[in-house]
C-alpha atoms as a PDB file:
ATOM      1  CA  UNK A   1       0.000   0.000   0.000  1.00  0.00           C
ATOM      2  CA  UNK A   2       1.815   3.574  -0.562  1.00  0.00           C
ATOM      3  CA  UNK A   3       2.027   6.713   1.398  1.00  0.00           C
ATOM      4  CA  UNK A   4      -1.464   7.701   2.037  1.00  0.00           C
ATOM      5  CA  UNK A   5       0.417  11.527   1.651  1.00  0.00           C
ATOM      6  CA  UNK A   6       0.526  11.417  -1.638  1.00  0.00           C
ATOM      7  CA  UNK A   7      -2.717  11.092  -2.328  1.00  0.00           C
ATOM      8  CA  UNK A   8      -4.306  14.670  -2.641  1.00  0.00           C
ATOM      9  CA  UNK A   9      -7.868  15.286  -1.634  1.00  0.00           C
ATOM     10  CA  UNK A  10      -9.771  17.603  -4.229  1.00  0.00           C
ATOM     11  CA  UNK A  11     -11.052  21.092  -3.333  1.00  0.00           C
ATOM     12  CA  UNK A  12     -14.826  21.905  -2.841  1.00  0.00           C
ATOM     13  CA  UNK A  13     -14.759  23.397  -6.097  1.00  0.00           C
ATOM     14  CA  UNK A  14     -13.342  20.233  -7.657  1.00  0.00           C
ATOM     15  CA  UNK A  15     -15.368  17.615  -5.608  1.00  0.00           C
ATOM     16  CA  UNK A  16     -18.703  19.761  -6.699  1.00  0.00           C
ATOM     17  CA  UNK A  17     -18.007  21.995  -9.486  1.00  0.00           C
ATOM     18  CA  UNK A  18     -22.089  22.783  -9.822  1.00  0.00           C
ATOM     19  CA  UNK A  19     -22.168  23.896  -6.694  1.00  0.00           C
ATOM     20  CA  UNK A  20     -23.536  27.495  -5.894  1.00  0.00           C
ATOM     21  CA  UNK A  21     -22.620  29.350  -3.227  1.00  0.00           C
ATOM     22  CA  UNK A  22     -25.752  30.939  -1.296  1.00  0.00           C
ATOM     23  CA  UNK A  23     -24.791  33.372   1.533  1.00  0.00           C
ATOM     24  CA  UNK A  24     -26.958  33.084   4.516  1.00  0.00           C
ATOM     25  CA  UNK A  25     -27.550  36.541   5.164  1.00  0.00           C
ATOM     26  CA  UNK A  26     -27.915  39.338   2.299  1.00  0.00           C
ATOM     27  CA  UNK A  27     -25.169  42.118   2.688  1.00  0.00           C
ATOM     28  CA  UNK A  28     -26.735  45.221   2.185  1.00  0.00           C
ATOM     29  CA  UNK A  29     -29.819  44.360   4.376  1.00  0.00           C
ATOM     30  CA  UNK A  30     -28.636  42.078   6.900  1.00  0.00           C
ATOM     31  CA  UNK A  31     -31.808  39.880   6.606  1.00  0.00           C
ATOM     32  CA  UNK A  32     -31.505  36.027   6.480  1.00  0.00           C
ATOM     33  CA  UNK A  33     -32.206  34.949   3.095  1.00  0.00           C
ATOM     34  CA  UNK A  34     -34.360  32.200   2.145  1.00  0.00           C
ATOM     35  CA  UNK A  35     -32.860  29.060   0.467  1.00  0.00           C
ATOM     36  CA  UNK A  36     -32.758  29.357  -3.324  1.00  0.00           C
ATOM     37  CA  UNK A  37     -35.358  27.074  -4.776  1.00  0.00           C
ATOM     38  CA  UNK A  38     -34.181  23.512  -6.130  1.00  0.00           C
ATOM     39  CA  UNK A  39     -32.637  23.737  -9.665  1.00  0.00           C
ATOM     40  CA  UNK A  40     -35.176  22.351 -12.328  1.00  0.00           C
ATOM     41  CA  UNK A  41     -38.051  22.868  -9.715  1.00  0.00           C
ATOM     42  CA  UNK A  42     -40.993  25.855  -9.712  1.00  0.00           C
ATOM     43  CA  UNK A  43     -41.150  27.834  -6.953  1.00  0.00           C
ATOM     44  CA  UNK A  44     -44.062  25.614  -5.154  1.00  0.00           C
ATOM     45  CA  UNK A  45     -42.475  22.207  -5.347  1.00  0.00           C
ATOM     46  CA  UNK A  46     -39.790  23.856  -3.034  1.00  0.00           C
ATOM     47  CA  UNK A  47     -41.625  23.451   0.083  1.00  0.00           C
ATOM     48  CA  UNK A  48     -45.012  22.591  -0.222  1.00  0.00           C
ATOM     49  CA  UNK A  49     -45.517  21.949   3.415  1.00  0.00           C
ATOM     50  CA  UNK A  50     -44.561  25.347   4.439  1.00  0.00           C
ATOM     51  CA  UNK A  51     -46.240  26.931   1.679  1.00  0.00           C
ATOM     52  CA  UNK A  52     -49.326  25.985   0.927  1.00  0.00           C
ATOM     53  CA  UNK A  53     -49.180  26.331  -2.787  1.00  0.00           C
ATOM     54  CA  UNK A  54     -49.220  22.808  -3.867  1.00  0.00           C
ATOM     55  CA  UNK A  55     -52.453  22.869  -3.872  1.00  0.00           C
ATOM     56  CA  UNK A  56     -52.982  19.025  -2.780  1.00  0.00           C
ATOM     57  CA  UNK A  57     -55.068  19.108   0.352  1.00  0.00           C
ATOM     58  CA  UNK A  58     -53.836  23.039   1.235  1.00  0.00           C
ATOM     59  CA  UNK A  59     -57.457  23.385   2.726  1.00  0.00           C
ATOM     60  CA  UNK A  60     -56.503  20.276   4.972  1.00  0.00           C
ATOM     61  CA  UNK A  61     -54.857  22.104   7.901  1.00  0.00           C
ATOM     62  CA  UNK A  62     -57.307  24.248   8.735  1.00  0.00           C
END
């Protein structure tokens, strides 16, 4: 088996180069920021729970 040193992990950029880097907080406002919605997904499927907007059983809860 050789050195396990010369093996040489990749970067987060390399390991996920799709990745996009949300910031938590937006800088000119301070506020927390919502999580972007999921790529390839409308802005319902997101969280339907939460939401409401699904539309399957939204009149449920109440």
């Amino acid at each position: 088996m050789g050195d396990l040193n010369e093996y040489v992990l990749p970067t987060v950029e390399e390991a996920f180069p799709d990745m996009v880097v949300y910031p938590a907080f937006d800088k000119d406002t301070k506020q927390p920021n919502s999580p972007p919605p999921a790529r390839g997904a409308s802005d319902q499927s997101g969280q339907p729970a939460q939401s409401g907007g699904s539309g399957d059983g939204s009149g449920e809860d109440q």
